[in-house]
Protein backbone atom coordinates (compact mmCIF):
# COMPACT_ATOMS: atom_id res chain seq x y z
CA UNK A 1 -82.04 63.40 177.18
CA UNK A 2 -80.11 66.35 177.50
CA UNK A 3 -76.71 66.69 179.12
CA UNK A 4 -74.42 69.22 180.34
CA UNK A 5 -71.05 67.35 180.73
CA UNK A 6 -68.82 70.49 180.24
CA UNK A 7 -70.94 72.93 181.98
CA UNK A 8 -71.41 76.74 181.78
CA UNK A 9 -68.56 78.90 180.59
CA UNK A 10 -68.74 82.66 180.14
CA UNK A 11 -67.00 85.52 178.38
CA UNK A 12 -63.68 86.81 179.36
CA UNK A 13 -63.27 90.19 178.76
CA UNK A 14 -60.67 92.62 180.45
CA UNK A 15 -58.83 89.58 182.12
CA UNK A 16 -62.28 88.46 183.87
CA UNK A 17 -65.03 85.51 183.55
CA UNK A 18 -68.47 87.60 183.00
CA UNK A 19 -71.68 87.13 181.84
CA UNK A 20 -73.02 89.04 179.01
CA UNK A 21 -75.14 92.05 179.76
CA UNK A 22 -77.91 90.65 178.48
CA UNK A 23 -77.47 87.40 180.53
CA UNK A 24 -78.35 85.59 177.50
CA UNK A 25 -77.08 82.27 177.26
CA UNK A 26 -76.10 79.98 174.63
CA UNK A 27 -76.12 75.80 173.77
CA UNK A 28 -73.11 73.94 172.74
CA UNK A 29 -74.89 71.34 170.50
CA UNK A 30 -73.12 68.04 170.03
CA UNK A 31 -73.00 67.10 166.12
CA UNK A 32 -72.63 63.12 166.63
CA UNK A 33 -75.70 63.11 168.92
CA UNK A 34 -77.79 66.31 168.85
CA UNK A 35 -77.14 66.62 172.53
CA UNK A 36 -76.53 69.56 174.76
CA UNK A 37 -72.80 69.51 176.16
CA UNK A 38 -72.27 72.88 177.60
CA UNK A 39 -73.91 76.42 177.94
CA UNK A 40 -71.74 79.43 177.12
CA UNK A 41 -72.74 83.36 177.67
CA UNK A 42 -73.42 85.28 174.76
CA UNK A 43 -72.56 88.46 174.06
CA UNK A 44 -74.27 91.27 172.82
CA UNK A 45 -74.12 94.73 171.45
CA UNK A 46 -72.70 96.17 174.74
CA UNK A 47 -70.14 93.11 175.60
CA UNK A 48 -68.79 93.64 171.96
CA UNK A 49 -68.17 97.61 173.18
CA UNK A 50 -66.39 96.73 176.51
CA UNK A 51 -64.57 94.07 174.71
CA UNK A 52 -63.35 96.98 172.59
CA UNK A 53 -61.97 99.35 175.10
CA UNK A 54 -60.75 96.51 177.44
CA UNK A 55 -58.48 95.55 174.10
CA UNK A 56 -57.37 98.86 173.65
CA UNK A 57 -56.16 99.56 176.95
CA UNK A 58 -54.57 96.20 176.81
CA UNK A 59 -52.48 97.07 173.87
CA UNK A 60 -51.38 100.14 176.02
CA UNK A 61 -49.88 97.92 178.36
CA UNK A 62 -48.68 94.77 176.17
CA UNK A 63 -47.11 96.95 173.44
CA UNK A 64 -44.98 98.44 175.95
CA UNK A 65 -43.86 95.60 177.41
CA UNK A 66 -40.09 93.90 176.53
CA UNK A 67 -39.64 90.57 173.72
CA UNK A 68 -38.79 89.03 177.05
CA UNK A 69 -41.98 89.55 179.23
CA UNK A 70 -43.97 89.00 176.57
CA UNK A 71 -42.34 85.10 175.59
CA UNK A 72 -42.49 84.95 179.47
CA UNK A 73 -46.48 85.30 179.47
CA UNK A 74 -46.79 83.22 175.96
CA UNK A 75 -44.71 80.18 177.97
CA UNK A 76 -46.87 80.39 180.85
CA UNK A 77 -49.90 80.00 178.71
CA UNK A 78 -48.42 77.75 176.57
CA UNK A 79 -47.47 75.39 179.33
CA UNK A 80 -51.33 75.63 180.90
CA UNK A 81 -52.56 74.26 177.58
CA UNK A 82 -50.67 71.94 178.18
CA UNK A 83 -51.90 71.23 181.65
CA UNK A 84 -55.44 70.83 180.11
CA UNK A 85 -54.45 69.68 176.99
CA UNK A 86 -57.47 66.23 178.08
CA UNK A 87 -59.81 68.82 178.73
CA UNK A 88 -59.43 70.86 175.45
CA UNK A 89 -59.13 68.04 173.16
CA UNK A 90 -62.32 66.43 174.61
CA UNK A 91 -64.38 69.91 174.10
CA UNK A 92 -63.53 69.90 170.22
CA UNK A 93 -64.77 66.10 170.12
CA UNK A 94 -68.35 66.45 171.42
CA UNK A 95 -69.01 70.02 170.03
CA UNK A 96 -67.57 69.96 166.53
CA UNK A 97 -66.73 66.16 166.19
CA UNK A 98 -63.32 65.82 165.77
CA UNK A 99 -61.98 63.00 166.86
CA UNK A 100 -59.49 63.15 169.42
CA UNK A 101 -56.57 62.06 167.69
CA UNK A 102 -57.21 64.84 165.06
CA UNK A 103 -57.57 67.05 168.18
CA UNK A 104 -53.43 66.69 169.18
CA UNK A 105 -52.40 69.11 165.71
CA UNK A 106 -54.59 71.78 167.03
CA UNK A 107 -53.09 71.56 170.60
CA UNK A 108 -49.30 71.29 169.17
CA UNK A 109 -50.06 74.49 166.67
CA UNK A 110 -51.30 76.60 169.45
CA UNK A 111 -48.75 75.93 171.44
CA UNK A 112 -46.19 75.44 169.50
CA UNK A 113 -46.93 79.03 167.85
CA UNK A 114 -46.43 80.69 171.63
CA UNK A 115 -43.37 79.06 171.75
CA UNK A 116 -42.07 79.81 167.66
CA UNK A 117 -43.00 83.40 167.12
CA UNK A 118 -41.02 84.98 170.55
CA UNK A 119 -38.10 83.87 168.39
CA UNK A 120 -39.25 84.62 165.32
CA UNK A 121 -39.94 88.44 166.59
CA UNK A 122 -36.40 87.95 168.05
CA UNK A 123 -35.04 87.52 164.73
CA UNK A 124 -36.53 90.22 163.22
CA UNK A 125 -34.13 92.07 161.84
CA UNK A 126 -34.17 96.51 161.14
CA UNK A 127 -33.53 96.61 157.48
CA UNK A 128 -31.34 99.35 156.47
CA UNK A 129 -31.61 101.02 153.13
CA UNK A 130 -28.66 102.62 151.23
CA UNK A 131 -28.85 106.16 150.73
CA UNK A 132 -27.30 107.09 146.71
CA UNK A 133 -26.51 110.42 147.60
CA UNK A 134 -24.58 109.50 150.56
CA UNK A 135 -25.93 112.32 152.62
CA UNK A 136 -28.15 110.19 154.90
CA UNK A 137 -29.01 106.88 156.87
CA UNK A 138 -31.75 104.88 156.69
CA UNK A 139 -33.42 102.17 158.25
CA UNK A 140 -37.16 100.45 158.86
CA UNK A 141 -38.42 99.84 162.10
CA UNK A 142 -41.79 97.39 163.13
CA UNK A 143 -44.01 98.44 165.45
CA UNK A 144 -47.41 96.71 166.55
CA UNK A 145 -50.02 97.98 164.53
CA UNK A 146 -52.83 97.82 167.39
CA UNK A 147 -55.67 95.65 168.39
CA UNK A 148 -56.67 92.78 166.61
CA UNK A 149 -59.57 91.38 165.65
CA UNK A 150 -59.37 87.75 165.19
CA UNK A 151 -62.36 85.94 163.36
CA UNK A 152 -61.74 82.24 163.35
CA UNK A 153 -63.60 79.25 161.43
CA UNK A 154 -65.06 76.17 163.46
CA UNK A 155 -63.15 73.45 161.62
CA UNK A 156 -60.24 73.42 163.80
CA UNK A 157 -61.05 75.43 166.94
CA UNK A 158 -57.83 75.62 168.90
CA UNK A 159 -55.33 75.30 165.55
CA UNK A 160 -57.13 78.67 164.49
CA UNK A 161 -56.73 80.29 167.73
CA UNK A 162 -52.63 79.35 167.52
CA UNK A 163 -52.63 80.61 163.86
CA UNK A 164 -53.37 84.23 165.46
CA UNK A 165 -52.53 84.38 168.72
CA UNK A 166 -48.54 83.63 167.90
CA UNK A 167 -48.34 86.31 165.48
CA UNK A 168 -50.56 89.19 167.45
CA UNK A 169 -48.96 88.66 170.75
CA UNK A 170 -45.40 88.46 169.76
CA UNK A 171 -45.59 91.69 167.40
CA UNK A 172 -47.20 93.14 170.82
CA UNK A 173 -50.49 93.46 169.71
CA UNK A 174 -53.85 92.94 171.79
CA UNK A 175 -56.36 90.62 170.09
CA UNK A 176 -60.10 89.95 170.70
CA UNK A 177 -60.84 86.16 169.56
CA UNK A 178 -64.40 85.77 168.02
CA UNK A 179 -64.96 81.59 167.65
CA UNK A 180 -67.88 80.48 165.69
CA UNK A 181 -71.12 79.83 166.98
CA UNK A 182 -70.55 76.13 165.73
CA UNK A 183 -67.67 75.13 168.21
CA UNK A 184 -66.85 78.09 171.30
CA UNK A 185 -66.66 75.93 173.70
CA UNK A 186 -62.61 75.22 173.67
CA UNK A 187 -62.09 78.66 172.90
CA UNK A 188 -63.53 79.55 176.02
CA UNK A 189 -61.90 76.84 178.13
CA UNK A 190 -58.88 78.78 176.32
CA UNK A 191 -60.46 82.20 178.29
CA UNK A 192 -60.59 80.46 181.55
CA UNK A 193 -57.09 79.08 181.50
CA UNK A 194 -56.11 83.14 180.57
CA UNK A 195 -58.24 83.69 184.19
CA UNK A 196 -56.39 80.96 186.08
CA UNK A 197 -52.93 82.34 185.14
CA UNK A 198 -53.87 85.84 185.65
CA UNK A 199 -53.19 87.06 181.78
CA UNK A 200 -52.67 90.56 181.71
CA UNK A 201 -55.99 92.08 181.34
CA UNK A 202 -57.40 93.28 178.05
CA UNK A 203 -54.40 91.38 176.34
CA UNK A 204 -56.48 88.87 175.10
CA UNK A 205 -60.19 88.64 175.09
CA UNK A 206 -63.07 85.90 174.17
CA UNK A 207 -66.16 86.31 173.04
CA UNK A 208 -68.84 84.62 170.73
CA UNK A 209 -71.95 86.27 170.17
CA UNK A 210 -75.06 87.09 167.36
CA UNK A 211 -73.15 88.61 164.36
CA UNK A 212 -75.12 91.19 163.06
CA UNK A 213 -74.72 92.49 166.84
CA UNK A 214 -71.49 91.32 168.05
CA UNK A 215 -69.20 91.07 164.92
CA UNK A 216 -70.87 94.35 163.23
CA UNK A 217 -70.04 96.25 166.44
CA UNK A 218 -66.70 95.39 166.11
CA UNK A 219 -65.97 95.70 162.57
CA UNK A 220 -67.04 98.77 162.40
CA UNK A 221 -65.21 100.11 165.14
CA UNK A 222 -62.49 102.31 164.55
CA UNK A 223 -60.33 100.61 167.63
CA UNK A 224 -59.37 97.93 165.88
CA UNK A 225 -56.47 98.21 163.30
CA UNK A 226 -56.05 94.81 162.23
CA UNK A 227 -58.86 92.39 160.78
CA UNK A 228 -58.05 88.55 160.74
CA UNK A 229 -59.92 85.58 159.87
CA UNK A 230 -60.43 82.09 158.94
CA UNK A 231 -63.73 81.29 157.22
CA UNK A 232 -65.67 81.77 153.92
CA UNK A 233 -64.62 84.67 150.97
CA UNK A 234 -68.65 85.82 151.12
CA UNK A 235 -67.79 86.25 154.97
CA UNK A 236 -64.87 88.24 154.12
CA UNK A 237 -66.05 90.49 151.57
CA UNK A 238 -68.51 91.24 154.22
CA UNK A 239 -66.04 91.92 156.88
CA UNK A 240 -64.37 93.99 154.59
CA UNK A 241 -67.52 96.39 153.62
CA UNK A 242 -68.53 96.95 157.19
CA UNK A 243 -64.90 98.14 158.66
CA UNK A 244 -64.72 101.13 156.22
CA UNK A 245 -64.75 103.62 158.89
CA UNK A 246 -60.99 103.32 159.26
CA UNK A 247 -58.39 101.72 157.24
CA UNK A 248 -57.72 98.59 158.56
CA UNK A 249 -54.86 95.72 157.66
CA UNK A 250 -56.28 92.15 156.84
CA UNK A 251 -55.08 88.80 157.25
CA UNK A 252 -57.47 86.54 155.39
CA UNK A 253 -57.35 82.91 155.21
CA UNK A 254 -60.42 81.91 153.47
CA UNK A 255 -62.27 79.09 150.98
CA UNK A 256 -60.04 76.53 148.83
CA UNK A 257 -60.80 74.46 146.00
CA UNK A 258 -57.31 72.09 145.60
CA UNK A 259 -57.07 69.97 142.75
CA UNK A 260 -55.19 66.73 143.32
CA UNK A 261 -52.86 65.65 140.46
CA UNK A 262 -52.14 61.73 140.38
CA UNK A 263 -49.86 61.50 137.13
CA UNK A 264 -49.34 57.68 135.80
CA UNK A 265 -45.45 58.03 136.77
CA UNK A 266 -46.81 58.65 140.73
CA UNK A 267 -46.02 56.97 143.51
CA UNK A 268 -49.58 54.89 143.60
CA UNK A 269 -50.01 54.37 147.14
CA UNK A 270 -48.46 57.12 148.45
CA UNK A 271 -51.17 59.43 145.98
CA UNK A 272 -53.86 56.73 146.96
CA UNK A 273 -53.33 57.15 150.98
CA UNK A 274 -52.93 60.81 150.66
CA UNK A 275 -55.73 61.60 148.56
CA UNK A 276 -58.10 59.70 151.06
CA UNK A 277 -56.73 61.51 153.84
CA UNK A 278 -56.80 64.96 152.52
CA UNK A 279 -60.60 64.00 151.68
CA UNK A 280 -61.78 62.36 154.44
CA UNK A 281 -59.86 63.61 157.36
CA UNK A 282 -61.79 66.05 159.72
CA UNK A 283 -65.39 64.94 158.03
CA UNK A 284 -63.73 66.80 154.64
CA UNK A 285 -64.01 70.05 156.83
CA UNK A 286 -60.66 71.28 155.81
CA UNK A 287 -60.18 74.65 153.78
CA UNK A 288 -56.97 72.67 151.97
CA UNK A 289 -58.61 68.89 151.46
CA UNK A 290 -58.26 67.71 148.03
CA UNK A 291 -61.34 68.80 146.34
CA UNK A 292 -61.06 67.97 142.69
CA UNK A 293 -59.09 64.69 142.20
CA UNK A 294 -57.51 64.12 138.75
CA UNK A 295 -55.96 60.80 137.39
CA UNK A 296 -54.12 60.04 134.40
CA UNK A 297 -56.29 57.84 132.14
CA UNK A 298 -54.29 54.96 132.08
CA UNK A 299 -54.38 54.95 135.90
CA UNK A 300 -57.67 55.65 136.66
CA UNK A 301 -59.69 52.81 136.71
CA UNK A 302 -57.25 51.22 139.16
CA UNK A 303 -56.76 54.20 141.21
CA UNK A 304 -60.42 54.28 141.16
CA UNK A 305 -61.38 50.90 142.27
CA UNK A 306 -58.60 51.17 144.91
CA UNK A 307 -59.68 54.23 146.26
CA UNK A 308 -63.13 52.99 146.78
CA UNK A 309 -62.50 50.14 148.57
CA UNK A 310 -60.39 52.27 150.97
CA UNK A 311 -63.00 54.78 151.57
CA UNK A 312 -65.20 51.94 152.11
CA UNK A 313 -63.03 50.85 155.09
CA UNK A 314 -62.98 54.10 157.21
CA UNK A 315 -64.41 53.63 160.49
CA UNK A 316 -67.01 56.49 161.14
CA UNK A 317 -68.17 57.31 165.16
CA UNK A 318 -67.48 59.97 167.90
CA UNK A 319 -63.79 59.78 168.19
CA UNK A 320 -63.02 59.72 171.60
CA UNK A 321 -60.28 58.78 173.25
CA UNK A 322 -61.06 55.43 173.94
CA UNK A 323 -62.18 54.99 170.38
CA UNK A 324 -58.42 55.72 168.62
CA UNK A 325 -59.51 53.68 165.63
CA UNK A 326 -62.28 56.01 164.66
CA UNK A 327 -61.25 57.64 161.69
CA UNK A 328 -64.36 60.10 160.62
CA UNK A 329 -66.62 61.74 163.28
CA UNK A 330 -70.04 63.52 161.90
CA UNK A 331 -70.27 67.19 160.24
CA UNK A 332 -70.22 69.61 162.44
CA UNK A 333 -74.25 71.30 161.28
CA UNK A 334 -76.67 70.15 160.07
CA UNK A 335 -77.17 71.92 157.05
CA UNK A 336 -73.29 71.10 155.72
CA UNK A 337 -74.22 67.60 155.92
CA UNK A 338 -77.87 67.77 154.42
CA UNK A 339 -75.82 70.32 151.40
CA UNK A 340 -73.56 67.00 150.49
CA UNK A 341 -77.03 65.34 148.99
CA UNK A 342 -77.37 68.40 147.17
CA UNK A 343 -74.25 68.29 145.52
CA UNK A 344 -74.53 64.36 145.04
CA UNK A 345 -77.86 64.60 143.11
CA UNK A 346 -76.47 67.52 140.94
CA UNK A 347 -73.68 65.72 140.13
CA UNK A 348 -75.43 62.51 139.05
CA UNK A 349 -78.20 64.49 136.95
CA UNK A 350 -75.35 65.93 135.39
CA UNK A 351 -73.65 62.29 134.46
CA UNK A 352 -71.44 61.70 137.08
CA UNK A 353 -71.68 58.20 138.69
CA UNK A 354 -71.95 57.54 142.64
CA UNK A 355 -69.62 54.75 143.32
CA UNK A 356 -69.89 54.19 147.00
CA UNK A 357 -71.60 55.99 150.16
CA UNK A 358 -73.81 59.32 149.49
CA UNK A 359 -76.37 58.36 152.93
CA UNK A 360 -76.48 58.19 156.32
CA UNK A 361 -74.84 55.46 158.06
CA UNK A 362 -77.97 53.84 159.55
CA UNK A 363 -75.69 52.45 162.82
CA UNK A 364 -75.19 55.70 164.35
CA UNK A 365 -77.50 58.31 166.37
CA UNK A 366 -80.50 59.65 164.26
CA UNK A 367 -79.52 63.23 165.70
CA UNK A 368 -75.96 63.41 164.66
CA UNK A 369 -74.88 65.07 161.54
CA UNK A 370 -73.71 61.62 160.04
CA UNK A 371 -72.90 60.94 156.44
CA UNK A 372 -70.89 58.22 154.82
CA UNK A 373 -67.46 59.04 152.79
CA UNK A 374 -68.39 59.24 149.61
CA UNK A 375 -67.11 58.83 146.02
CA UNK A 376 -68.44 60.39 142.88
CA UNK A 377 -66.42 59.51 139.97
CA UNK A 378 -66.75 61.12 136.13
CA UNK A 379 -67.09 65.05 137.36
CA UNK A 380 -67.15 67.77 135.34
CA UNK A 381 -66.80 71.52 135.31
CA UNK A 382 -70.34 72.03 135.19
CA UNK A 383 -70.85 70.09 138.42
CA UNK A 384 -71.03 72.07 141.97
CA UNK A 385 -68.60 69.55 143.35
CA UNK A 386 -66.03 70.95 140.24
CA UNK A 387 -66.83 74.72 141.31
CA UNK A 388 -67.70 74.48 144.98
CA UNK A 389 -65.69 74.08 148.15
CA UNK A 390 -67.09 70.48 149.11
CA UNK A 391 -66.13 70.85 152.77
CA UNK A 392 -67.56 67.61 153.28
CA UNK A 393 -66.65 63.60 152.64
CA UNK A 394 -67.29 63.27 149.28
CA UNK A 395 -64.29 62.89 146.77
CA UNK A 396 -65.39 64.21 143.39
CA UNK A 397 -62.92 62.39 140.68
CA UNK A 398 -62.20 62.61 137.15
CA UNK A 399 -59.39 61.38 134.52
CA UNK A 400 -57.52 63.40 132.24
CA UNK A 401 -55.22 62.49 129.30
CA UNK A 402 -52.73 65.07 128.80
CA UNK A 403 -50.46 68.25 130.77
CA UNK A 404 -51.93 70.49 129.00
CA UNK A 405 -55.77 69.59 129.95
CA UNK A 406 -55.10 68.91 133.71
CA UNK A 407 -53.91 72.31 134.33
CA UNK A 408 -56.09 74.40 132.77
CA UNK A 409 -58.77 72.38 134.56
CA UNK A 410 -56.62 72.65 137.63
CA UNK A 411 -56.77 76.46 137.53
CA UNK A 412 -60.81 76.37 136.50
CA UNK A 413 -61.94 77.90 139.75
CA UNK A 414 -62.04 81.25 141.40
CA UNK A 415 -59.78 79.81 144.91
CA UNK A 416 -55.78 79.18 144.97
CA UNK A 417 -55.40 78.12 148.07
CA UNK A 418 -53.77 74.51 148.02
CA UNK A 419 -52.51 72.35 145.23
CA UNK A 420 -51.12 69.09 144.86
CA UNK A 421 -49.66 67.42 142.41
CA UNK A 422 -47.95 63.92 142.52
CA UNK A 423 -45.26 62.55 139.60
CA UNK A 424 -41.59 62.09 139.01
CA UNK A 425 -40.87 64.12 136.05
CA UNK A 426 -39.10 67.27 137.05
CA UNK A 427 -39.60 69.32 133.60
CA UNK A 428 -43.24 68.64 134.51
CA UNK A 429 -42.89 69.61 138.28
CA UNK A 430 -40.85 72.57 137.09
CA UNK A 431 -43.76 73.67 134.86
CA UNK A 432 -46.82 72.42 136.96
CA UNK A 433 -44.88 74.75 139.81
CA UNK A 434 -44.77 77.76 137.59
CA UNK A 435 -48.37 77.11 136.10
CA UNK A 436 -50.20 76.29 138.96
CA UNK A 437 -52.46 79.32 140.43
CA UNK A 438 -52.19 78.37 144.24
CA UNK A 439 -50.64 80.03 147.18
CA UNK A 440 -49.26 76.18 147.97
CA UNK A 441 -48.01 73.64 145.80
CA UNK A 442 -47.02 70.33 147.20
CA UNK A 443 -45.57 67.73 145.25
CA UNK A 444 -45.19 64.09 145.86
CA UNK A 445 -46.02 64.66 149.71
CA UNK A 446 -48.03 66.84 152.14
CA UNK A 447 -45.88 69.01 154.93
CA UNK A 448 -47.73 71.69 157.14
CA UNK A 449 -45.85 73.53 160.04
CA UNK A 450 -45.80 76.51 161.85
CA UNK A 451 -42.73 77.79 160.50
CA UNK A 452 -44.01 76.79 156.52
CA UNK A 453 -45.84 79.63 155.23
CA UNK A 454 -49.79 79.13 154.46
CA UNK A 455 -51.78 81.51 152.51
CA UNK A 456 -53.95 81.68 149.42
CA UNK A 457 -54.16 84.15 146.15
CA UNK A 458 -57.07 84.84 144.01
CA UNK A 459 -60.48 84.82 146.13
CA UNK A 460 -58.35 82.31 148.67
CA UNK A 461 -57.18 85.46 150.73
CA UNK A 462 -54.38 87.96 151.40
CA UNK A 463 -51.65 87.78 153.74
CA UNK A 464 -50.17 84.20 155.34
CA UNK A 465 -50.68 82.33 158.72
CA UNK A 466 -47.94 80.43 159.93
CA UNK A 467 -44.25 81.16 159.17
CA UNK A 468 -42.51 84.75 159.70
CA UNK A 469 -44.83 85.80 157.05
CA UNK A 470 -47.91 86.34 159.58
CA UNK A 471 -45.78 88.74 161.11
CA UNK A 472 -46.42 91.35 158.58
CA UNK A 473 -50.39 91.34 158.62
CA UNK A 474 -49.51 92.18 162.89
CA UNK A 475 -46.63 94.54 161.91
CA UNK A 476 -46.22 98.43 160.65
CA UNK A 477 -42.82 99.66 159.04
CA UNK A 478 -41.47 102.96 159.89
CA UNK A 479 -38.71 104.69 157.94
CA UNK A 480 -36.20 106.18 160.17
CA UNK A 481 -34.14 108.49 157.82
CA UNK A 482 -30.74 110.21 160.07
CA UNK A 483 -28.96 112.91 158.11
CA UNK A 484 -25.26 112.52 157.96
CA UNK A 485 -23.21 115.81 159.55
C-alpha cells in the first residue's frame, strides 16, 4: 500500500512555495520498501527560467548587503535547521536510506558551514602586492562572482547542500540548489524552512526537475557565473559542454576510487574498523569510501578472515531512530544495487573469490533496494571493482608484497580523490605522501571537517569544498593598482 507520510512539498523560487507551471508532480520513492513517502512539484522548462531571473535579482540585493546582515540571515537559518533538525533527518531515512544516526553529519555540516564561513569571509584578508619600481600601490580585492548554480549528488542530501550554501552565501552570492531526483525531499523541507523565516527572496532557490529540461535550461544560461556540483565526472563533462555560452567558474567534486593501504607495521584494528567503515557506511554510497583495499602479504590472510567476520556482523534495516543499532540501510535505486551483481560476477569470472554476502538479505522487504555487505577477495586490475567507483557494499581486496607495487597499483586509476594509507614508518609516509596521486591523503586515521579542505585532482574534480579554499570557486580577484604622487 502506498503512503504519503511526508506529504506534498513544492518549489521555492523567488522566496515563495509554488507549483511548477506545468503542475506536474513528482514521487519520493522509499528505497528500503518501494513505498511512496512524499510528492514534490516538478519543474519544468519555464520554472528553470523564473528560477533564473528570481536568482539574479537576488544577487542584486544579497551582494549588496554587509558581512554582518548576511551572518545575521545564515544564523537565523542555521538555527531553524536546527528547529527541524527530527524532521530533516527522518526525510533522508525513508527517501535515500540513511540511517538516522548517519543523518546527524549532514545536519552538523550544513549548519555548521552557516555558522564557519561568516568568519571565514571575515578573515579574508586584501592582499597587497609590492610594486619594484616604487611608483605605485597595489592590492587584490574579492568580489562575488554572481549566481550560482549548485548541482548536488543524492548520497548525502543535506551535507551537500552545507558544502555550497556556506561558501555562496558568505562570498554574497545567490545560488539555485538542484537536488537529485533520487532524494529532494529534505532539500525541499530546506525551501520551506527559507519560506517560514522569510529568506530574502531570490537569495536562495530549490528546485528539482527533468534534466534535459530543467538542468539544460540552466546550464546554458548565461545568468549564471558559477557552476558547482557533487556527482559523477560523465555528469560533469556534460555540465561543462552545455554552459559554453559564457565562461563560467566550476567547483567540481566528483567520482573517487581510494585505495586503502594496510602495511604489516599498522595499527591492525584501528585499519580493520576503519576499512569496514569507510566500506560499508552509507550502503558504500560515499564518493571517498575505501574502494580498493590493499594488505601486506604477511597480513592478509588474518586481516582477511577478520574483516569478514566483521562485515558479517553489520546489522542491515531502515535506520530509524528507534532502530540506533542499524548499521546499513538499502541502496538508494534500484539499478546501483542490481549493478553490484554485475561487478560480483565479473570479478569472480575473472578469479577473484566471493568470501561472504553478494545477495539479497531474504529478511527484509522484497521492494527495497537491499543487498548484503559484501567481500571479494584476490582483485585485480582487470576487474571493474579495480577500475570502477563501487559506490556500493562490496569491499574488493587484494595483497601486495612490496612499496614499490602498492603504489603504482594505488595510482592505477583515472580518480584522486581520497587515499589512505595506514603504517608507522615515516620514510615510507614521507614517500607514500609525495607519491600518492590524491587530492587527500590520510594516514593512520580518518578526519573530515568543515574547516579541512576536500577536493580531488585528475578526473576527481577542480576546486575544494569545505575549508577557506571553497571560497575561491565563489570569489573574483580584482587588482586595484593606486599611483604614488
Amino acid at each position: 500500500m502506498k503512503t504519503q507520510q511526508f506529504g506534498y512539498k513544492k518549489l521555492y523560487i523567488n522566496g515563495e512555495l509554488v507549483d511548477g507551471v506545468n503542475g506536474e508532480k513528482q514521487d519520493v520513492i522509499c528505497p528500503a520498501t518501494g513505498e511512496v513517502i512524499a510528492q514534490i512539484a516538478k519543474a519544468g522548462k519555464e520554472d528553470a527560467e523564473k528560477a533564473l531571473i528570481s536568482a539574479q535579482k537576488g544577487f542584486k540585493y544579497w551582494s549588496n548587503l554587509s558581512l554582518a546582515d548576511r551572518t545575521e540571515w545564515m544564523n537565523k537559518l542555521r538555527l531553524a535547521v536546527l528547529e527541524h533538525e527530527e524532521e530533516i533527518r527522518t526525510a533522508m531515512v525513508y527517501e535515500m536510506g540513511k540511517t538516522y544516526a548517519g543523518g546527524l553529519e549532514d545536519i552538523q555540516r550544513l549548519t555548521e558551514a552557516l555558522e564557519w564561513y561568516p568568519n571565514a569571509m571575515q578573515n579574508l584578508r586584501e592582499e597587497q602586492i609590492p610594486d619594484y619600481e616604487g611608483t605605485h600601490t597595489h592590492k587584490l580585492i574579492s568580489k562575488p562572482a554572481g549566481v550560482v548554480l549548485a548541482y548536488l549528488a543524492w548520497n548525502f542530501p543535506v551535507l551537500n547542500i552545507g558544502y555550497k550554501i556556506g561558501p555562496a552565501l558568505a562570498s554574497g552570492c545567490s545560488l539555485i540548489i538542484k537536488p537529485s531526483e533520487v532524494s529532494p525531499l529534505s532539500a525541499y523541507i530546506i525551501g520551506e524552512i527559507l519560506h517560514k523565516i522569510n529568506f530574502p527572496a531570490g537569495v536562495i532557490t530549490i528546485i528539482e526537475g527533468p534534466t534535459e529540461t530543467v538542468a539544460k535550461t540552466m546550464t546554458s544560461s548565461k545568468i549564471p557565473s558559477v557552476i558547482t556540483m557533487i556527482g559523477s565526472t560523465n555528469t560533469a563533462k556534460k555540465i561543462i559542454t552545455e554552459s559554453t555560452t559564457s565562461i563560467k567558474k566550476f567547483g567540481l567534486e566528483l567520482g573517487g576510487n581510494a585505495p586503502f593501504i594496510v602495511f604489516e607495521d599498522a595499527d591492525f584494528d584501528k585499519a580493520l574498523d576503519l576499512a569496514i567503515v569507510l566500506r560499508y557506511g552509507n550502503a558504500g554510497q560515499v564518493c571517498v569510501a575505501a574502494n580498493r583495499i590493499f594488505v601486506h602479504k604477511n597480513i592478509y590472510n588474518t586481516f582477511l578472515k577478520a574483516y569478514v567476520k566483521k562485515a558479517s556482523e553489520l546489522k542491515i534495516g531502515l535506520g530509524t531512530k528507534e532502530n540506533p543499532d542499524v548499521f546499513m540501510g538499502p541502496l538508494a535505486n534500484r539499478n546501483n544495487r542490481d549493478r553490484m551483481f554485475t561487478l560480483i560476477q565479473d570479478a569472480i569470472e575473472k578469479g577473484a573469490t566471493l568470501e561472504y554476502g553478494g545477495k539479497i538479505p531474504n529478511h527484509l522487504p522484497e521492494e527495497g533496494n537491499w543487498f548484503q555487505p559484501t567481500v571479494v577477495s584476490g582483485i585485480t586490475p582487470q576487474m571493474k571493482l579495480f577500475k570502477e567507483e563501487t559506490f556500493g557494499p562490496i569491499a574488493g581486496i587484494m595483497s601486495f608484497d612490496t612499496d614499490d607495487e602498492v603504489l603504482e597499483l594505488a595510482n592505477d586509476t583515472e580518480f584522486g580523490l581520497a587515499s589512505y594509507i595506514f603504517t608507522n614508518n615515516h620514510k615510507r609516509i614521507e614517500r607514500f605522501t609525495e607519491e600518492l596521486d590524491f587530492g587527500e591523503i590520510q594516514i593512520n586515521g580518518v578526519k573530515y571537517a568543515i574547516y579541512l579542505p576536500h577536493g580531488g585532482i585528475k578526473e576527481s574534480g577542480i576546486g575544494h569544498d569545505c575549508s577557506h579554499l571553497a571560497l575561491d570557486d565563489y570569489l573574483i580577484k580584482k587588482r586595484v593598482s593606486t599611483a604614488i604622487r
